[in-house]
C-alpha atoms as a PDB file:
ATOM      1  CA  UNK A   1      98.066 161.516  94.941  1.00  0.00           C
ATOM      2  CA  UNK A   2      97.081 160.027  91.567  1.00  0.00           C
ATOM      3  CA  UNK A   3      94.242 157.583  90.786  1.00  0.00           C
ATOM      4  CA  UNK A   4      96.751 154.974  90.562  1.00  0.00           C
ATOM      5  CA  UNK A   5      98.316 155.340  93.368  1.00  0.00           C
ATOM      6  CA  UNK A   6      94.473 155.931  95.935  1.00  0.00           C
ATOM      7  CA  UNK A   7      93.267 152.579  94.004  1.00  0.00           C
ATOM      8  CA  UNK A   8      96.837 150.693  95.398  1.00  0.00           C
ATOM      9  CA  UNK A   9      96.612 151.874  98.426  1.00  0.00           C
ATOM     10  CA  UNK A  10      93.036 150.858  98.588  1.00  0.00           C
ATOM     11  CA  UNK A  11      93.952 147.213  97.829  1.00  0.00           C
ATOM     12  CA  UNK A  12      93.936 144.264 100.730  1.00  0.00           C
ATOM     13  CA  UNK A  13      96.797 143.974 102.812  1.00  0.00           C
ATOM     14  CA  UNK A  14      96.858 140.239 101.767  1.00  0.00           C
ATOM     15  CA  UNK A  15      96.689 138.827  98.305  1.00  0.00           C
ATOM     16  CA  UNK A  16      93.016 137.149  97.206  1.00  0.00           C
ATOM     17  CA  UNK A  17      95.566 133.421  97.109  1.00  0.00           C
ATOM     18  CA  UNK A  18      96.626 134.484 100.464  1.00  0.00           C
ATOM     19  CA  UNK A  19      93.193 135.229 101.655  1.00  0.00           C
ATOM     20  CA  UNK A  20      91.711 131.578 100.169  1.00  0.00           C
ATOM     21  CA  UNK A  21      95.015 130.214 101.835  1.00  0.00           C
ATOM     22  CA  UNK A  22      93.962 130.759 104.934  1.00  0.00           C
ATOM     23  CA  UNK A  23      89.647 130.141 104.396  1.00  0.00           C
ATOM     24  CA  UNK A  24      90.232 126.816 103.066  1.00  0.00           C
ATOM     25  CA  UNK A  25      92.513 126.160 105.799  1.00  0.00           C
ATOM     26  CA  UNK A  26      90.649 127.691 108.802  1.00  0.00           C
ATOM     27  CA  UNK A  27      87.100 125.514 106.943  1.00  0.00           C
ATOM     28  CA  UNK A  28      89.265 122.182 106.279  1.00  0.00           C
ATOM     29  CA  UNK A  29      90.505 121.790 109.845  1.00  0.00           C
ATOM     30  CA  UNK A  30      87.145 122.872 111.595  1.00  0.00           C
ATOM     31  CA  UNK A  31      85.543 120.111 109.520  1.00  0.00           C
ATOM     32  CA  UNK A  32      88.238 117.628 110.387  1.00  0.00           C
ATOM     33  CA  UNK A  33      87.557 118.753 114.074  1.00  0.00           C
ATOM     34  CA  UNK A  34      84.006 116.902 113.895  1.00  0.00           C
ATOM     35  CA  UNK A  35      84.945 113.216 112.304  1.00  0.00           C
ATOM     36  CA  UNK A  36      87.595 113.081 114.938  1.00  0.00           C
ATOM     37  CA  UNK A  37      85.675 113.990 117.989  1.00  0.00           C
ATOM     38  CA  UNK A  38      83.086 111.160 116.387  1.00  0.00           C
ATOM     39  CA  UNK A  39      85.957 108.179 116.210  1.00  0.00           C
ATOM     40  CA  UNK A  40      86.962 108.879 119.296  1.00  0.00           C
ATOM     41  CA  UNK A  41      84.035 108.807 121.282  1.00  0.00           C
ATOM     42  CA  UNK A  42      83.061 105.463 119.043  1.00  0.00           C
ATOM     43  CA  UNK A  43      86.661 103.818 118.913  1.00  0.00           C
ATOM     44  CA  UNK A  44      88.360 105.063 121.699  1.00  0.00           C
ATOM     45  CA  UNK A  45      91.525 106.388 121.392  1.00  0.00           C
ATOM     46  CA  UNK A  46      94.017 103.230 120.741  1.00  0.00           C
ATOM     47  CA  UNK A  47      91.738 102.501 117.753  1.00  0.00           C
ATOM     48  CA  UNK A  48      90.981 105.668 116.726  1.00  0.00           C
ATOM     49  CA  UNK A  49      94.516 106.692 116.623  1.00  0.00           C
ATOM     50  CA  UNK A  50      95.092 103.741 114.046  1.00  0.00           C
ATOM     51  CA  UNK A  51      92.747 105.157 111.671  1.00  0.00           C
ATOM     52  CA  UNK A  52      94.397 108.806 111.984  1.00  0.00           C
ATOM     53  CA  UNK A  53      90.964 110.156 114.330  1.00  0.00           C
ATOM     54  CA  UNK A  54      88.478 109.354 111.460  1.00  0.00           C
ATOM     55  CA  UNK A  55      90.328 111.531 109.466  1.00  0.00           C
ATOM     56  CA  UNK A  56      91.798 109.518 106.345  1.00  0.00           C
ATOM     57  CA  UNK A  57      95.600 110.299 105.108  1.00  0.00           C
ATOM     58  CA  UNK A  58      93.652 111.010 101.809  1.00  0.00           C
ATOM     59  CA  UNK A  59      92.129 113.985 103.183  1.00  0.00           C
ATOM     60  CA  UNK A  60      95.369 114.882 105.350  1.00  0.00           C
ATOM     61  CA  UNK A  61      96.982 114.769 101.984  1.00  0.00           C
ATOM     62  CA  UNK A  62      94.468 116.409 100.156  1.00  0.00           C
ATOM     63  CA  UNK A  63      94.657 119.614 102.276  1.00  0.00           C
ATOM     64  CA  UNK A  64      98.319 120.114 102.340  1.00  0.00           C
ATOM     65  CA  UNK A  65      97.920 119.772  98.079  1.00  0.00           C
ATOM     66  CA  UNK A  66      95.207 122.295  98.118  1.00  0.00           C
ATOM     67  CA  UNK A  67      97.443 124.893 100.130  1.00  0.00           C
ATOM     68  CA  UNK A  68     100.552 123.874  98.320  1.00  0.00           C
ATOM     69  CA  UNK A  69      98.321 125.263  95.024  1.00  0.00           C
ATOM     70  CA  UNK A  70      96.854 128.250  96.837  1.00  0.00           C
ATOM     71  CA  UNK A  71     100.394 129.471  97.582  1.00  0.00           C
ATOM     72  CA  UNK A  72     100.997 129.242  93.838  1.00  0.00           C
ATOM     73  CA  UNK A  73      98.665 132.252  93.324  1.00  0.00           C
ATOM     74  CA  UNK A  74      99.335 135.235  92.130  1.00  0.00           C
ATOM     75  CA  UNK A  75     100.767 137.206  95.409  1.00  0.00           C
ATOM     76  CA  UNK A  76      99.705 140.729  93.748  1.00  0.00           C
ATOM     77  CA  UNK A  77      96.034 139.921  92.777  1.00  0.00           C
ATOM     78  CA  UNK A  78      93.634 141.845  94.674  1.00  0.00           C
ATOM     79  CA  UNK A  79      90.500 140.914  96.241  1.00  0.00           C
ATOM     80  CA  UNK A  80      87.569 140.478  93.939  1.00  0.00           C
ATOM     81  CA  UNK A  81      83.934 142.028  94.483  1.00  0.00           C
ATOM     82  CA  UNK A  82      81.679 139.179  96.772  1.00  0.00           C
ATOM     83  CA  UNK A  83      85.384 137.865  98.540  1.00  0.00           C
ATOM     84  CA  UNK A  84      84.957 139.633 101.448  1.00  0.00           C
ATOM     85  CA  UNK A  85      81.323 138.396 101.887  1.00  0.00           C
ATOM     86  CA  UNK A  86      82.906 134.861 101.369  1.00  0.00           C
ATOM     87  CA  UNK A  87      85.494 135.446 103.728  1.00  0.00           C
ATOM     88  CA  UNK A  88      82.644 136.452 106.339  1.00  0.00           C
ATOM     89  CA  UNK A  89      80.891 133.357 105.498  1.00  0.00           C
ATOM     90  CA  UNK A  90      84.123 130.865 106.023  1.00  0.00           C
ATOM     91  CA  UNK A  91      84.482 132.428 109.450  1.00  0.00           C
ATOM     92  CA  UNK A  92      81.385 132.563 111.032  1.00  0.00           C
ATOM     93  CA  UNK A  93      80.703 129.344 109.713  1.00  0.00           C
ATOM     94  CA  UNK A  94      83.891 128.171 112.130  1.00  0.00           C
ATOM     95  CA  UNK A  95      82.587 130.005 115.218  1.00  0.00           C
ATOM     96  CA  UNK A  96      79.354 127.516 115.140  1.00  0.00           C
ATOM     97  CA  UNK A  97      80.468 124.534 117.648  1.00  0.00           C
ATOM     98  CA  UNK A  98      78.818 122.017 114.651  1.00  0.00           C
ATOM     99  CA  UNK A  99      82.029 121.157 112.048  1.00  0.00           C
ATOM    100  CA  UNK A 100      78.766 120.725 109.385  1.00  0.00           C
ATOM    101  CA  UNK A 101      78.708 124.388 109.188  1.00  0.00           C
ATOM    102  CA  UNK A 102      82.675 124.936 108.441  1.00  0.00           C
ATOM    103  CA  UNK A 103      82.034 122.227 105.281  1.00  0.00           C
ATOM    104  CA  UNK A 104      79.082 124.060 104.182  1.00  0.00           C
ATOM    105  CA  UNK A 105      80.964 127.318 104.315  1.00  0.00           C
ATOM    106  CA  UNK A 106      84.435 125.335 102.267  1.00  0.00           C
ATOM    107  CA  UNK A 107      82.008 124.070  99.958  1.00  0.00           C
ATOM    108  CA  UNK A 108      80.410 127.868  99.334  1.00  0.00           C
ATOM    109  CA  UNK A 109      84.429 129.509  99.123  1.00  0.00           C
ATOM    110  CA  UNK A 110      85.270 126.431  96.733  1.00  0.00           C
ATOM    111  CA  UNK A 111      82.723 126.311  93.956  1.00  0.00           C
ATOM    112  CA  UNK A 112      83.202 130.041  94.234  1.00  0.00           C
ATOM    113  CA  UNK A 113      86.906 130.158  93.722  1.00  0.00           C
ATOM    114  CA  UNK A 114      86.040 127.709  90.766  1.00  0.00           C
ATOM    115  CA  UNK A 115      83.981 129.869  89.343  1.00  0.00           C
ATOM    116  CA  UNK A 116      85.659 133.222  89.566  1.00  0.00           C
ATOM    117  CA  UNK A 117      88.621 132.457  88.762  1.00  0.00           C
ATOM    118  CA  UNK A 118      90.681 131.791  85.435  1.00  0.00           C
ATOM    119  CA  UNK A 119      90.531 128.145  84.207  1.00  0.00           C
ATOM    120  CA  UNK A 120      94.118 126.400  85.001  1.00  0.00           C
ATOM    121  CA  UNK A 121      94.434 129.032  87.790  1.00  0.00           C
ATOM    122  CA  UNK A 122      95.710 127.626  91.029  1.00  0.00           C
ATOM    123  CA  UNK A 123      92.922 129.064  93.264  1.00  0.00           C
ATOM    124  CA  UNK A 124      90.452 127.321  90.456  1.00  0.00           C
ATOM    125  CA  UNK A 125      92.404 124.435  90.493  1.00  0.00           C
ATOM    126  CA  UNK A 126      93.272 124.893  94.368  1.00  0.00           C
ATOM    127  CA  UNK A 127      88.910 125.304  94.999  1.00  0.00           C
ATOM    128  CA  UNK A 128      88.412 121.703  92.993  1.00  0.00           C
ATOM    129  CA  UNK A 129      90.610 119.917  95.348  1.00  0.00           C
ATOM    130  CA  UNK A 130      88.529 121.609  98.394  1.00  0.00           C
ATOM    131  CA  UNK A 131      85.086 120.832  96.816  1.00  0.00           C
ATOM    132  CA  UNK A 132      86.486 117.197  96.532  1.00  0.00           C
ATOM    133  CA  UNK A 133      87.592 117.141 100.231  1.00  0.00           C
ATOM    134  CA  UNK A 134      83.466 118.461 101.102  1.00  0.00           C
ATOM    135  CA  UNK A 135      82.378 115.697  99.212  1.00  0.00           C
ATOM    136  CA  UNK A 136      83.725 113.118 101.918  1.00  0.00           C
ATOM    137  CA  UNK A 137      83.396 115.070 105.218  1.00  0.00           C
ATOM    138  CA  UNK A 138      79.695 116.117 104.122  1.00  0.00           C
ATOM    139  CA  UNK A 139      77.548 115.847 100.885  1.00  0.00           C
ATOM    140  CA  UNK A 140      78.864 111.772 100.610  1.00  0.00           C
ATOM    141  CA  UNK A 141      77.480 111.473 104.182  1.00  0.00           C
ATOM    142  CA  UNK A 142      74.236 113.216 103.489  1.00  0.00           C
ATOM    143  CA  UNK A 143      73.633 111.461  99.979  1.00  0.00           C
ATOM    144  CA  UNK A 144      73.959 108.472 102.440  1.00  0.00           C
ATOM    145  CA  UNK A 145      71.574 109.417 104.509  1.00  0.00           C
ATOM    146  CA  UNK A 146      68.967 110.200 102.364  1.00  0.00           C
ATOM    147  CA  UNK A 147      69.502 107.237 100.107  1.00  0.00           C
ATOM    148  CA  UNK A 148      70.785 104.559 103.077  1.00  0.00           C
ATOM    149  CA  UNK A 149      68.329 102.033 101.538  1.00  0.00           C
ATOM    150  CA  UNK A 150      69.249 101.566  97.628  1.00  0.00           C
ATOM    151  CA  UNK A 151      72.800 102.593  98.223  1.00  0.00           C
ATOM    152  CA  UNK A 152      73.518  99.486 101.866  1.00  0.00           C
ATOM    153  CA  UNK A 153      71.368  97.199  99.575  1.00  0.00           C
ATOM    154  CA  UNK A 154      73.566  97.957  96.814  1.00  0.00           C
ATOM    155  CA  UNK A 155      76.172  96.431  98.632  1.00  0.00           C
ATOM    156  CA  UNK A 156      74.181  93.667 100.159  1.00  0.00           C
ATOM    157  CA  UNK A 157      73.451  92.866  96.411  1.00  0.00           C
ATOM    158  CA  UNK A 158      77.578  92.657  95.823  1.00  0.00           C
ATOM    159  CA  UNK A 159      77.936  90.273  98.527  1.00  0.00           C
ATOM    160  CA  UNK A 160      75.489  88.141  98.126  1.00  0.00           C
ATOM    161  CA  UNK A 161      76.716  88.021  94.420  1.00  0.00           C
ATOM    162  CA  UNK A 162      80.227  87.228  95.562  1.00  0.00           C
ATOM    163  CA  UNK A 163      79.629  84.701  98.287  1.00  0.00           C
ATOM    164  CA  UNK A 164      76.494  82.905  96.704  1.00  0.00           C
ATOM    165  CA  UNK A 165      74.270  83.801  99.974  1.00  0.00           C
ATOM    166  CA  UNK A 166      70.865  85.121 100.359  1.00  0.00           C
ATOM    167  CA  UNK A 167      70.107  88.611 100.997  1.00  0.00           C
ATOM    168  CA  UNK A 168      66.607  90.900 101.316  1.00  0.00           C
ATOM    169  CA  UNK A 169      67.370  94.476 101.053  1.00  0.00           C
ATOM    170  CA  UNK A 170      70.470  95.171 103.369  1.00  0.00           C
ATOM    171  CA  UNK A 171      69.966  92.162 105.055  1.00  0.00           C
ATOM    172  CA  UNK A 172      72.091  88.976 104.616  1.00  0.00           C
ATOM    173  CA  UNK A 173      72.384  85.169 105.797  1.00  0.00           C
ATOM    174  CA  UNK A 174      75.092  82.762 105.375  1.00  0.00           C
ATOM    175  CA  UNK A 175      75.231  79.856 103.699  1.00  0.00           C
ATOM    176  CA  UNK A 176      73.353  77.615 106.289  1.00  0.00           C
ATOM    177  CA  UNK A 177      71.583  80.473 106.877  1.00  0.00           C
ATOM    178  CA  UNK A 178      72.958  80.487 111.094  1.00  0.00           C
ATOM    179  CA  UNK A 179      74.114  84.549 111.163  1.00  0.00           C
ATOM    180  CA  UNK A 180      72.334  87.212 109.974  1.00  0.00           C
ATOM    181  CA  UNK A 181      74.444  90.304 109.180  1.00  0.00           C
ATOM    182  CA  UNK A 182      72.749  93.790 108.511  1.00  0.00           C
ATOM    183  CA  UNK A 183      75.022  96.405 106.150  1.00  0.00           C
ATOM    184  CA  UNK A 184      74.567  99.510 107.935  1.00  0.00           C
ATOM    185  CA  UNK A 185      75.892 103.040 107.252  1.00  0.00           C
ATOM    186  CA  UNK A 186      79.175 102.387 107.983  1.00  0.00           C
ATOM    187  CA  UNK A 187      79.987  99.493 106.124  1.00  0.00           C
ATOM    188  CA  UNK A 188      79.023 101.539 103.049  1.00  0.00           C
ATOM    189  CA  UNK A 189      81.187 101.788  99.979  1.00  0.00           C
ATOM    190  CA  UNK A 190      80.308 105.208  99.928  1.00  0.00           C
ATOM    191  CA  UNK A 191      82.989 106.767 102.314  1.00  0.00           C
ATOM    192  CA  UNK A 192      85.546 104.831 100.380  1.00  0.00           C
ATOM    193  CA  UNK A 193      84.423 106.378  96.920  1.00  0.00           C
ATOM    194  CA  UNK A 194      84.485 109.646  98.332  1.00  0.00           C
ATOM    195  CA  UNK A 195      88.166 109.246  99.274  1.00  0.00           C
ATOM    196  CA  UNK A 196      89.255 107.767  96.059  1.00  0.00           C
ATOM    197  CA  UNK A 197      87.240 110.436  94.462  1.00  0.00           C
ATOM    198  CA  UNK A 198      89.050 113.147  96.527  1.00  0.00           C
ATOM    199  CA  UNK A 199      92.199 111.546  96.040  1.00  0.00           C
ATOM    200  CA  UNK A 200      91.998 111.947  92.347  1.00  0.00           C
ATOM    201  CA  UNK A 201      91.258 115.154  92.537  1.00  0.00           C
ATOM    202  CA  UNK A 202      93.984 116.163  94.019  1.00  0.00           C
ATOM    203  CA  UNK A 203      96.600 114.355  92.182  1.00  0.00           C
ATOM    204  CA  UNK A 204      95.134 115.750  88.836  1.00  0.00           C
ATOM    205  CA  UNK A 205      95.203 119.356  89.948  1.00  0.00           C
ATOM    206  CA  UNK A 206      98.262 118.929  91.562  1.00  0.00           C
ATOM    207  CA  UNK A 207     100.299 117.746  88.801  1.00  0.00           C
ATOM    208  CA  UNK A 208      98.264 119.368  85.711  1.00  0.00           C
ATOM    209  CA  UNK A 209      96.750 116.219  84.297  1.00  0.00           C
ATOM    210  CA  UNK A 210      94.614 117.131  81.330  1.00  0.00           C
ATOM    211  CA  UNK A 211      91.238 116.148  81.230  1.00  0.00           C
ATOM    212  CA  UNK A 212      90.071 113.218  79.222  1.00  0.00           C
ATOM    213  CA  UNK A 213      87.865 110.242  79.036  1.00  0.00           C
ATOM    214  CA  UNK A 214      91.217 107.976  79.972  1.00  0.00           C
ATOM    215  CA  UNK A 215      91.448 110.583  83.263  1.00  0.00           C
ATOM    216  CA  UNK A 216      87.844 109.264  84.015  1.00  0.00           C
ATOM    217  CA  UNK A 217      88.415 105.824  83.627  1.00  0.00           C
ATOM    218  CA  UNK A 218      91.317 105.630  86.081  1.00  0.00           C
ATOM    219  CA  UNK A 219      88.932 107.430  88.718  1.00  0.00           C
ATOM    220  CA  UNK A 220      86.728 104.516  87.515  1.00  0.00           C
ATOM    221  CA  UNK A 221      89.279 102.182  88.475  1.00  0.00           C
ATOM    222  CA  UNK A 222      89.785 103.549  91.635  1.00  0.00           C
ATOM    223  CA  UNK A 223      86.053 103.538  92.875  1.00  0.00           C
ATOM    224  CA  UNK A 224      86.022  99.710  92.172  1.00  0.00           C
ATOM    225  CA  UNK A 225      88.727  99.289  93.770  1.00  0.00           C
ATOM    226  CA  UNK A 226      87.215 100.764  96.893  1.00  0.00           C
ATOM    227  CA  UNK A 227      83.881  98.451  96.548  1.00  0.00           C
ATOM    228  CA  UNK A 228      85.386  94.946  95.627  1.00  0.00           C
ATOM    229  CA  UNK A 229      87.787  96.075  99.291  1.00  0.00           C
ATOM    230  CA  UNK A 230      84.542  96.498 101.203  1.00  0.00           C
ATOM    231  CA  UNK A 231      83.020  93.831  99.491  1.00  0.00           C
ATOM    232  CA  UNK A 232      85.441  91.658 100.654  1.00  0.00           C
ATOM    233  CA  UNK A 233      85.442  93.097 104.189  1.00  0.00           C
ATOM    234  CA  UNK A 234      81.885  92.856 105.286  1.00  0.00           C
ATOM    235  CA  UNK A 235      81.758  89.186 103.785  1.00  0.00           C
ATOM    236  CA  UNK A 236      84.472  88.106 105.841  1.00  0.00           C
ATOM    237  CA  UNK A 237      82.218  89.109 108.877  1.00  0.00           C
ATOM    238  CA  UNK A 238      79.400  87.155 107.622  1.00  0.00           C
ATOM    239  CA  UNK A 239      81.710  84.403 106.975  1.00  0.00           C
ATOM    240  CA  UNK A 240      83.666  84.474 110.085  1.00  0.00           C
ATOM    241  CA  UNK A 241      81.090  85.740 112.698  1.00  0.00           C
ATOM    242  CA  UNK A 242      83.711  84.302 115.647  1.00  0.00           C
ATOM    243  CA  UNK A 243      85.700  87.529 114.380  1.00  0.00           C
ATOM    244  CA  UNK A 244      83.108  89.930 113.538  1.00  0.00           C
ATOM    245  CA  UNK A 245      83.765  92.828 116.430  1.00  0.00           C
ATOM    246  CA  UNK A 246      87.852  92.760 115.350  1.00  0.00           C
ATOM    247  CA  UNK A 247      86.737  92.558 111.884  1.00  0.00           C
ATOM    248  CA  UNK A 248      84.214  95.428 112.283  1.00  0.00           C
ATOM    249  CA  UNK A 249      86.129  97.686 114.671  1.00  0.00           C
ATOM    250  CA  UNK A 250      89.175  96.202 115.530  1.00  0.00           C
ATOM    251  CA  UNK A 251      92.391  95.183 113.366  1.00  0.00           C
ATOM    252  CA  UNK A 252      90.264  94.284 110.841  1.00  0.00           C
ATOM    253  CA  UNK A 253      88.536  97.155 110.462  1.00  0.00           C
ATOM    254  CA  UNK A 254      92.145  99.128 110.006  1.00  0.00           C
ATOM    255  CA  UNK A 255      93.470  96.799 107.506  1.00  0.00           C
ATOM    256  CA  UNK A 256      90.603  96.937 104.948  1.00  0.00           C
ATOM    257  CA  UNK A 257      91.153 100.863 105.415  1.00  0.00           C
ATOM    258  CA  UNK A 258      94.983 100.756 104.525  1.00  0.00           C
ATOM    259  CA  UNK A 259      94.091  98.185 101.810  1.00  0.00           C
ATOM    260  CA  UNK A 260      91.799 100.831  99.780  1.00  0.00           C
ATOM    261  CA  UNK A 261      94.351 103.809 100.673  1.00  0.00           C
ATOM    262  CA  UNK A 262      97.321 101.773  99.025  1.00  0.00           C
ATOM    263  CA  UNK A 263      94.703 100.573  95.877  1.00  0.00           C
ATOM    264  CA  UNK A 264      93.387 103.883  95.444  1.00  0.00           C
ATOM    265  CA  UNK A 265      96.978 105.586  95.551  1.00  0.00           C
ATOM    266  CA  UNK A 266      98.339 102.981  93.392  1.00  0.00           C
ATOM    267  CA  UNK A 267      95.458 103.339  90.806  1.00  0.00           C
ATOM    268  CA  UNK A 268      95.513 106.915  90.776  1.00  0.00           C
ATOM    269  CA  UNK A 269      99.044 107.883  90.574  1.00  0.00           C
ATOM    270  CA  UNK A 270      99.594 104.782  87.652  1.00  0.00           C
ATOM    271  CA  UNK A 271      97.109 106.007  85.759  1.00  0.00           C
ATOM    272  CA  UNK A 272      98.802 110.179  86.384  1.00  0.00           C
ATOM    273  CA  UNK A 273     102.320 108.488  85.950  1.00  0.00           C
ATOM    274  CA  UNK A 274     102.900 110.474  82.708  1.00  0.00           C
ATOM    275  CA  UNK A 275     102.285 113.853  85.167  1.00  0.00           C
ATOM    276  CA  UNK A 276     103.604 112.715  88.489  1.00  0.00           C
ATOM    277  CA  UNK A 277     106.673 110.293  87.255  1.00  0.00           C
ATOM    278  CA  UNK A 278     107.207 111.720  83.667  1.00  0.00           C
ATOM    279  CA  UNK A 279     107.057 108.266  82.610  1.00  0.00           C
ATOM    280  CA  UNK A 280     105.472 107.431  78.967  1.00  0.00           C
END
């Protein structure tokens, strides 16, 4: 047997594409596993079901894009020294009963698909849409938590800019000053950007769009998009305390979600229409 011929039959049984095909999925769906367990035991399941388990049609979207791109890889391309480490990673990450270690393990196998692989590829371009999706199911939630207090008063400051009320820190009053309403974790803006973020992401590596300042602003777009929704949201609870549990959990709460989903797609794929629609 020639060198040639010991080195193929060395090679994987799967292809490196095939083998990130089925990390990112294995990762994606652990972490998914986590924000639905957490709606339902919040929501219950009438409510939760409304708002797809916690689980946003963004990201649900997202992941079947980021496969769609894997399976564009090259079907020959053997593994790569450090993949098989990765792989280990991915897995053992989805054997711990927390989802936070499956999105720490797809963030490692994205930014290292991104940066072993050829620019344009699809497992590069495949990895970017992952690294978005960690963004939302993890590091958004943990820049949250370490920075709760600029980032709720933030959006306390939006509010009280919008409505004319008073506000210290998080913390705002109506207009006669008879409810107090308290922006907590939840009500942040945050989540919302992550998911626009994501969003674009994935339309711009799914469809090629080329990199530019104009690319930017459009993602721009979307995040305020996102905000001014959320802005609107939590002032209609301090207006309209009579409604604040439907508002904050209920129908409301479901409404305001669908709103930013059909801004954010709007925004997004308008400002990709050249890409996605052809159109000039």
């Amino acid at each position: 047997m020639n060198s040639a011929a010991s080195a193929e039959a060395r090679l994987p049984a799967v292809s490196r594409a095939s083998l990130f095909f089925g990390l990112f999925l294995l990762a994606t769906l652990n972490a998914f596993v986590g924000l639905a367990l957490r709606h339902l035991e919040g929501m219950g399941f009438v409510a939760a079901a409304l708002n797809l388990f916690g689980v946003s049609a963004i990201l649900w979207a997202a992941l079947a894009a980021g496969l769609s791109i894997a399976r564009e890889g090259d079907a020959t391309e053997p593994w790569r020294r450090g993949d098989a480490l990765v792989a280990a990673l991915v897995v053992a990450g989805a054997l711990f009963p927390v989802p936070t270690a499956s999105a720490v393990a797809l963030t490692g196998a994205s930014l290292w698909t991104v940066f072993t692989s050829a620019p344009g590829s699809p497992l590069r371009r495949s990895g970017l849409v992952f690294l978005a999706i960690t963004g939302a199911v993890l590091w958004g939630r943990l820049l949250l938590a370490l920075f709760s207090g600029p980032l709720l008063a933030l959006d306390a400051v939006f509010v009280a800019g919008s409505l004319g009320v008073e506000h210290v820190g998080n913390t705002l009053w109506s207009t006669d000053r008879a409810t107090r309403l308290i922006v907590a974790p939840g009500c942040s803006s945050m989540q919302g950007m992550s998911l626009a973020i994501v969003f674009w992401a994935t339309v711009n590596q799914l469809f090629r769009v080329p990199f530019s300042w104009g690319a930017v602003a459009w993602c721009a777009a979307a995040l305020a998009a996102t905000v001014a929704v959320n802005v609107v949201r939590i002032g209609a609870m301090l207006s309209f305390p009579d409604h604040l549990e439907a508002l904050h959990n209920g129908w409301g709460y479901s409404l305001f979600n669908w709103l930013t989903l059909v801004l954010v797609v709007a925004i997004v794929l308008f400002g990709a229409r050249r890409e996605v629609f052809g159109a000039r």
